[in-house]
N, C-alpha and C. Protein backbone atom coordinates (compact mmCIF):
# COMPACT_ATOMS: atom_id res chain seq x y z
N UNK A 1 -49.65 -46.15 35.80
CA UNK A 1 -48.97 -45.49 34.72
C UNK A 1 -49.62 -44.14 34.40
N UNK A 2 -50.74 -44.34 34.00
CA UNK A 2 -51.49 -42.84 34.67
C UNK A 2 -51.46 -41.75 35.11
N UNK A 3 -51.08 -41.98 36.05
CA UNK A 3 -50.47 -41.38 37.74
C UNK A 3 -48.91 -40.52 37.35
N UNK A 4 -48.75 -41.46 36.44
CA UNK A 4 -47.04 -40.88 36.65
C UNK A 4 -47.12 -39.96 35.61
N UNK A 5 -47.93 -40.23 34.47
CA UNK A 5 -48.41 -39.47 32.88
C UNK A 5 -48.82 -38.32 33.82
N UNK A 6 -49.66 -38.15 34.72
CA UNK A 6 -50.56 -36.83 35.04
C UNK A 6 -49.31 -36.05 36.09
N UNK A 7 -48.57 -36.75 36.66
CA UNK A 7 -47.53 -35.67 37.41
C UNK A 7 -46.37 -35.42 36.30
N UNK A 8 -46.54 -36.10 35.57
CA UNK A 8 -45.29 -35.31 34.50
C UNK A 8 -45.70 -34.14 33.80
N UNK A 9 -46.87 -34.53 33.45
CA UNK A 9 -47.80 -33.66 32.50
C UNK A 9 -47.62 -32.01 33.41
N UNK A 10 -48.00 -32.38 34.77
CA UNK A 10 -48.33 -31.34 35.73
C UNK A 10 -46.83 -30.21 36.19
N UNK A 11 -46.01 -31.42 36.27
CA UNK A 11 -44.53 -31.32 36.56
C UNK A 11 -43.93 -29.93 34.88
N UNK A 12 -44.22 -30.83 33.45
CA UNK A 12 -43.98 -29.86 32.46
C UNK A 12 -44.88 -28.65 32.43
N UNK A 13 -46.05 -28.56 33.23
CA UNK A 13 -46.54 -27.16 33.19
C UNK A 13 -46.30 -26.12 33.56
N UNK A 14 -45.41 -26.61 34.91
CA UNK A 14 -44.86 -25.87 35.96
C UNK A 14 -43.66 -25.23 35.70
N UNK A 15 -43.13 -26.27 35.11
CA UNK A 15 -41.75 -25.90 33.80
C UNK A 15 -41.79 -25.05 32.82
N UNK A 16 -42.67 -24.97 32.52
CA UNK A 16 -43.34 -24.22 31.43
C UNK A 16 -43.46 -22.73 31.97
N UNK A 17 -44.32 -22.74 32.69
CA UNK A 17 -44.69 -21.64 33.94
C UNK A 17 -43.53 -20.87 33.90
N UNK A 18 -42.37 -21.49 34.61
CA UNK A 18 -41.11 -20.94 35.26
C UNK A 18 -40.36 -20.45 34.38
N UNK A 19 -40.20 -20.90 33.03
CA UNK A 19 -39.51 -20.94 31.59
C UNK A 19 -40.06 -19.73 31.49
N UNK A 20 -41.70 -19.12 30.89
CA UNK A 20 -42.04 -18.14 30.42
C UNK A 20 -41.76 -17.02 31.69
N UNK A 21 -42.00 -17.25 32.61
CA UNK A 21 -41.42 -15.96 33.69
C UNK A 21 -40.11 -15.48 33.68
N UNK A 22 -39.34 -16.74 33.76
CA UNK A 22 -38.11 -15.88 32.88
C UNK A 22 -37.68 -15.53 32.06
N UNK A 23 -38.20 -15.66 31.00
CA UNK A 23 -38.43 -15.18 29.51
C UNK A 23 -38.31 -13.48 29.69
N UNK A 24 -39.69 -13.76 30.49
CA UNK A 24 -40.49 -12.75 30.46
C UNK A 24 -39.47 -11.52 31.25
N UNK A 25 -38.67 -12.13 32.70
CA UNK A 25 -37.85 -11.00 33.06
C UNK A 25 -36.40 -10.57 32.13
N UNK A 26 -36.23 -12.18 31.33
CA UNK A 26 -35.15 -11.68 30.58
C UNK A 26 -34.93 -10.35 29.70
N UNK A 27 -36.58 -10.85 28.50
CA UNK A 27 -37.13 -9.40 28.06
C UNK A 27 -36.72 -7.93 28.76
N UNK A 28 -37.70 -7.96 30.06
CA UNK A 28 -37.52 -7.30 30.26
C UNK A 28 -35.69 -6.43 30.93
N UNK A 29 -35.35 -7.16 31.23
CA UNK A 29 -33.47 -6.82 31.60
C UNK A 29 -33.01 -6.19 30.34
N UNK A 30 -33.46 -6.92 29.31
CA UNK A 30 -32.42 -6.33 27.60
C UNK A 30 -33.34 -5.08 27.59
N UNK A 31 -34.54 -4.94 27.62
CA UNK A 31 -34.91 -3.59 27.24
C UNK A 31 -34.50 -2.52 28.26
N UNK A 32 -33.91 -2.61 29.68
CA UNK A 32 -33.26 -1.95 30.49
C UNK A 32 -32.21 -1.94 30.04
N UNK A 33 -31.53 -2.90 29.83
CA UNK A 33 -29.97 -2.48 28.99
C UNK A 33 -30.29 -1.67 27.85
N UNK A 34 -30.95 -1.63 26.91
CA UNK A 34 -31.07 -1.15 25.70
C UNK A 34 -31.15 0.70 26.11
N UNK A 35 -31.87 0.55 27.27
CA UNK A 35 -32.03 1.85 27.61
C UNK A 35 -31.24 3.07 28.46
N UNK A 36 -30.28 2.02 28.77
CA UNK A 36 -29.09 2.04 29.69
C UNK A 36 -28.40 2.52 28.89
N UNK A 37 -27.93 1.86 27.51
CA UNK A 37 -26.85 2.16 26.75
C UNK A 37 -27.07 3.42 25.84
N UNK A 38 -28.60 3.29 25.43
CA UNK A 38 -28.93 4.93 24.82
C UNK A 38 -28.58 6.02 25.62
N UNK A 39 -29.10 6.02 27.09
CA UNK A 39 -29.35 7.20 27.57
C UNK A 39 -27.57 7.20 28.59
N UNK A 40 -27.17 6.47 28.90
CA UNK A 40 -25.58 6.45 29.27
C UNK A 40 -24.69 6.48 28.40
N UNK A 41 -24.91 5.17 27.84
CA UNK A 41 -23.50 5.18 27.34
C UNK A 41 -23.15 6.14 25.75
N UNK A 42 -24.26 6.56 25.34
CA UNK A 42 -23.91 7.08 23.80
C UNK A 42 -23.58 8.54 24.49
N UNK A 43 -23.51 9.29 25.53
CA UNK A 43 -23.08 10.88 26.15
C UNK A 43 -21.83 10.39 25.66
N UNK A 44 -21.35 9.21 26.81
CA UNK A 44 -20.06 9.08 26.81
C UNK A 44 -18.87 8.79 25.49
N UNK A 45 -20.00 8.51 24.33
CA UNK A 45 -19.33 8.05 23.35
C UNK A 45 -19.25 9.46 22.68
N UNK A 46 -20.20 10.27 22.56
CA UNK A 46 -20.28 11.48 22.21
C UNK A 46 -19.03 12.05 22.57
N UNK A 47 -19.02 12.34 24.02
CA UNK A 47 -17.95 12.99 24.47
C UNK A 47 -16.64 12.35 24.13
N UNK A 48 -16.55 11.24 23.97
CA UNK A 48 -15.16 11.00 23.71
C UNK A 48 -14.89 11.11 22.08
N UNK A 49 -15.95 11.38 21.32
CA UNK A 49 -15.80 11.89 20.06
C UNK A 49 -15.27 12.93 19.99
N UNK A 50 -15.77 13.62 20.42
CA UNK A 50 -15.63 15.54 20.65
C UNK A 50 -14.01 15.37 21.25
N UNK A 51 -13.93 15.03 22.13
CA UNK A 51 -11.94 14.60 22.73
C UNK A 51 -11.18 14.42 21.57
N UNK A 52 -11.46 13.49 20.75
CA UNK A 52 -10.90 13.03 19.81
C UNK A 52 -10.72 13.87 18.95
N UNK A 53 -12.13 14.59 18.45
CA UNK A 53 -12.04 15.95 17.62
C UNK A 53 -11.37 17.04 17.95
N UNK A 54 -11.17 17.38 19.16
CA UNK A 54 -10.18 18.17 19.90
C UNK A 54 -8.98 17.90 19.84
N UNK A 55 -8.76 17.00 20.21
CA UNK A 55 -7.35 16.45 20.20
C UNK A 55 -6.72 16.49 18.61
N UNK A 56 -7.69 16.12 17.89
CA UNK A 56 -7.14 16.06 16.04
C UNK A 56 -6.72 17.89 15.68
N UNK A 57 -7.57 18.64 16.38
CA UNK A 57 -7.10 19.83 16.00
C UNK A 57 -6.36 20.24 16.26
N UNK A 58 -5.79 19.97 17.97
CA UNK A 58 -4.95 20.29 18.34
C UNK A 58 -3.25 20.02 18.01
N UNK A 59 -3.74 18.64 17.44
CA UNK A 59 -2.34 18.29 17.03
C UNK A 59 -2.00 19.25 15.46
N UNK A 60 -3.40 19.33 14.98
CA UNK A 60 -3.24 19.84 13.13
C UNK A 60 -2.12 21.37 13.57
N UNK A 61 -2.70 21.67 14.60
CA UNK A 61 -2.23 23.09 15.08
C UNK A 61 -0.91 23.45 15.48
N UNK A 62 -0.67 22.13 16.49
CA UNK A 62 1.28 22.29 16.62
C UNK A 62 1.62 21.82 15.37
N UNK A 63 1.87 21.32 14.94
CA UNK A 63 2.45 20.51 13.47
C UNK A 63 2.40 21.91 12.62
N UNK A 64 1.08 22.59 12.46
CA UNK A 64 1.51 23.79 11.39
C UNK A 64 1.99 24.84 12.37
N UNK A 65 2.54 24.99 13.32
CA UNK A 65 2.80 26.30 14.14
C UNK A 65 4.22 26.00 14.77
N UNK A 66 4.39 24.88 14.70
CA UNK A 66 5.74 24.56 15.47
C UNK A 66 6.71 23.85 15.00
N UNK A 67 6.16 22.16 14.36
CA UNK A 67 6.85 21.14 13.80
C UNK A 67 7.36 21.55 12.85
N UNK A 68 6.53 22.41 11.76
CA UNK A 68 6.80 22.69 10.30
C UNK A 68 7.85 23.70 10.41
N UNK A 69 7.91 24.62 10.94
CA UNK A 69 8.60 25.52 10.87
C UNK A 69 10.42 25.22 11.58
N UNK A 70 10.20 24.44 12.54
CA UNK A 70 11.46 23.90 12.79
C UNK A 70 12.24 22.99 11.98
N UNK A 71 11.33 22.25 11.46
CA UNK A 71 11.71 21.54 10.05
C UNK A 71 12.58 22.44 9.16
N UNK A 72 11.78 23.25 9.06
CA UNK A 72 11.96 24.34 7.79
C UNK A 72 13.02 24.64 8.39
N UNK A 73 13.41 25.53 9.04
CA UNK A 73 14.64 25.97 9.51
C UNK A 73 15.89 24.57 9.84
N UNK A 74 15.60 23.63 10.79
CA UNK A 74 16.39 22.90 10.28
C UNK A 74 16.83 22.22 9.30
N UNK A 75 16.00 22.17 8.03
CA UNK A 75 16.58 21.86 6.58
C UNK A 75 17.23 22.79 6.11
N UNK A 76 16.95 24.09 6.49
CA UNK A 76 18.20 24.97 5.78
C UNK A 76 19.46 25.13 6.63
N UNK A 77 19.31 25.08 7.49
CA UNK A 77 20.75 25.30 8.44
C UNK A 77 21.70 23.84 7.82
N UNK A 78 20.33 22.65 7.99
CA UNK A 78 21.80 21.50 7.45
C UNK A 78 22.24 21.51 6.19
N UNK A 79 21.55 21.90 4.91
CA UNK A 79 21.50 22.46 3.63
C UNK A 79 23.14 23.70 3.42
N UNK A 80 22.55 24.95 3.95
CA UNK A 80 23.85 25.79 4.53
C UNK A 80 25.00 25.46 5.08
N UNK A 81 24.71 24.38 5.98
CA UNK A 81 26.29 24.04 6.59
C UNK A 81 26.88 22.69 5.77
N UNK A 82 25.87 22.19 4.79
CA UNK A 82 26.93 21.41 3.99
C UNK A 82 27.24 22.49 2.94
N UNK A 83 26.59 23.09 2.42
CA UNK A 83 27.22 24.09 0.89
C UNK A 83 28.45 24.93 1.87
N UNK A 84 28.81 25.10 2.93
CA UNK A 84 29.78 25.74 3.65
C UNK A 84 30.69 24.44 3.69
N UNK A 85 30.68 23.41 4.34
CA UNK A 85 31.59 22.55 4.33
C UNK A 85 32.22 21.81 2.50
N UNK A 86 31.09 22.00 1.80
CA UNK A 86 31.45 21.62 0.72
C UNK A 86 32.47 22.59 -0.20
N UNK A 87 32.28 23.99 0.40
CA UNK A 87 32.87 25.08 -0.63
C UNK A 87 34.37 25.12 0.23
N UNK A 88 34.02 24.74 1.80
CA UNK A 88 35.47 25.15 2.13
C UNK A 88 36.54 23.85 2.19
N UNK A 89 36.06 22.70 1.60
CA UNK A 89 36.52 21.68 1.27
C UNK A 89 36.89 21.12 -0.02
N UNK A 90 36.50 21.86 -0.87
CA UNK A 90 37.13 22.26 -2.03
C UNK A 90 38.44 23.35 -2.01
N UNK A 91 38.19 24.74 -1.13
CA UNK A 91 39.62 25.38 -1.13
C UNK A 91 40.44 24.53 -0.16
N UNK A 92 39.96 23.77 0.40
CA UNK A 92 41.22 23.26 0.97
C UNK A 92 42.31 22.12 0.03
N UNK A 93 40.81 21.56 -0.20
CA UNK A 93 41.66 20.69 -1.98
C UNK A 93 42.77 21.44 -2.83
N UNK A 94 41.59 22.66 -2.95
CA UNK A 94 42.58 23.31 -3.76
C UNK A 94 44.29 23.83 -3.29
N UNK A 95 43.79 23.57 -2.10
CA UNK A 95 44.87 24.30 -1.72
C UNK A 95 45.81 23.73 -1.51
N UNK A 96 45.66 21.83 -0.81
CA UNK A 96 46.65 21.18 -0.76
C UNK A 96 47.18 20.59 -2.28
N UNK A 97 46.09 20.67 -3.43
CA UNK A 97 47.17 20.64 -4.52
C UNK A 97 47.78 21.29 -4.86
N UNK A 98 47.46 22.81 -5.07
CA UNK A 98 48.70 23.61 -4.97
C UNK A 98 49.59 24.13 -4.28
N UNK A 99 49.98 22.87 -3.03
CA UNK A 99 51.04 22.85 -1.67
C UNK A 99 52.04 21.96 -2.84
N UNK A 100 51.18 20.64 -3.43
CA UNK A 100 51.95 19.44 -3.77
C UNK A 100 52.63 20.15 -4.97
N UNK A 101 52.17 20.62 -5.73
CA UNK A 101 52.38 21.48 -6.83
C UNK A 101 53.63 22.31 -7.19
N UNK A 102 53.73 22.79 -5.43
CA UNK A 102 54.63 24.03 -5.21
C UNK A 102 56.07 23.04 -5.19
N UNK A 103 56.10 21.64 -4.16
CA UNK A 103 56.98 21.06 -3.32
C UNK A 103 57.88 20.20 -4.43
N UNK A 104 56.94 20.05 -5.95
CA UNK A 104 57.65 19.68 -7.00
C UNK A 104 58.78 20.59 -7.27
């Protein structure tokens, strides 16, 4: 019984052993990632900030240089062509009541 106590004993040291070595490379892998992601990946996040910031201006820029102003003009043209359809749709009112008017 002994015997079997001292190879287990020997057996969990070895376990032990193997456990902390990979510990130990795990450690070390995350602090390569850690360093990976500072020195790679935050450029890339940078840069796609700056895109983004570009892109936001760019849009602020058509919208006041292009969108707005077509707006603008198309609200008055449809504005204008109803006060035109509305005024000449009244003389026509007017006009077919005083057709009915006449035919009395």
């Amino acid at each position: 019984m002994a015997e079997v106590r001292d190879v287990a004993i020997i057996v969990l040291a070895i376990e032990s052993i193997v456990v902390g070595v990979v510990l130990i490379f795990l450690v070390i892998q995350i602090n390569s990632l850690i360093r990976l992601l500072k020195e790679e990946i935050k450029p890339l996040l940078d840069s796609a900030n700056e895109t983004a910031s570009t892109l936001r201006g760019t849009t602020t820029f058509i919208s006041d240089k292009v969108v707005n102003p077509i707006v603008s003009v198309s609200s008055f043209v449809s504005g204008a062509e109803q006060a035109v359809k509305t005024l000449l749709g009244l003389r026509r009112r007017a006009g077919k009541d005083v057709d009915q008017t006449s035919s009395e």
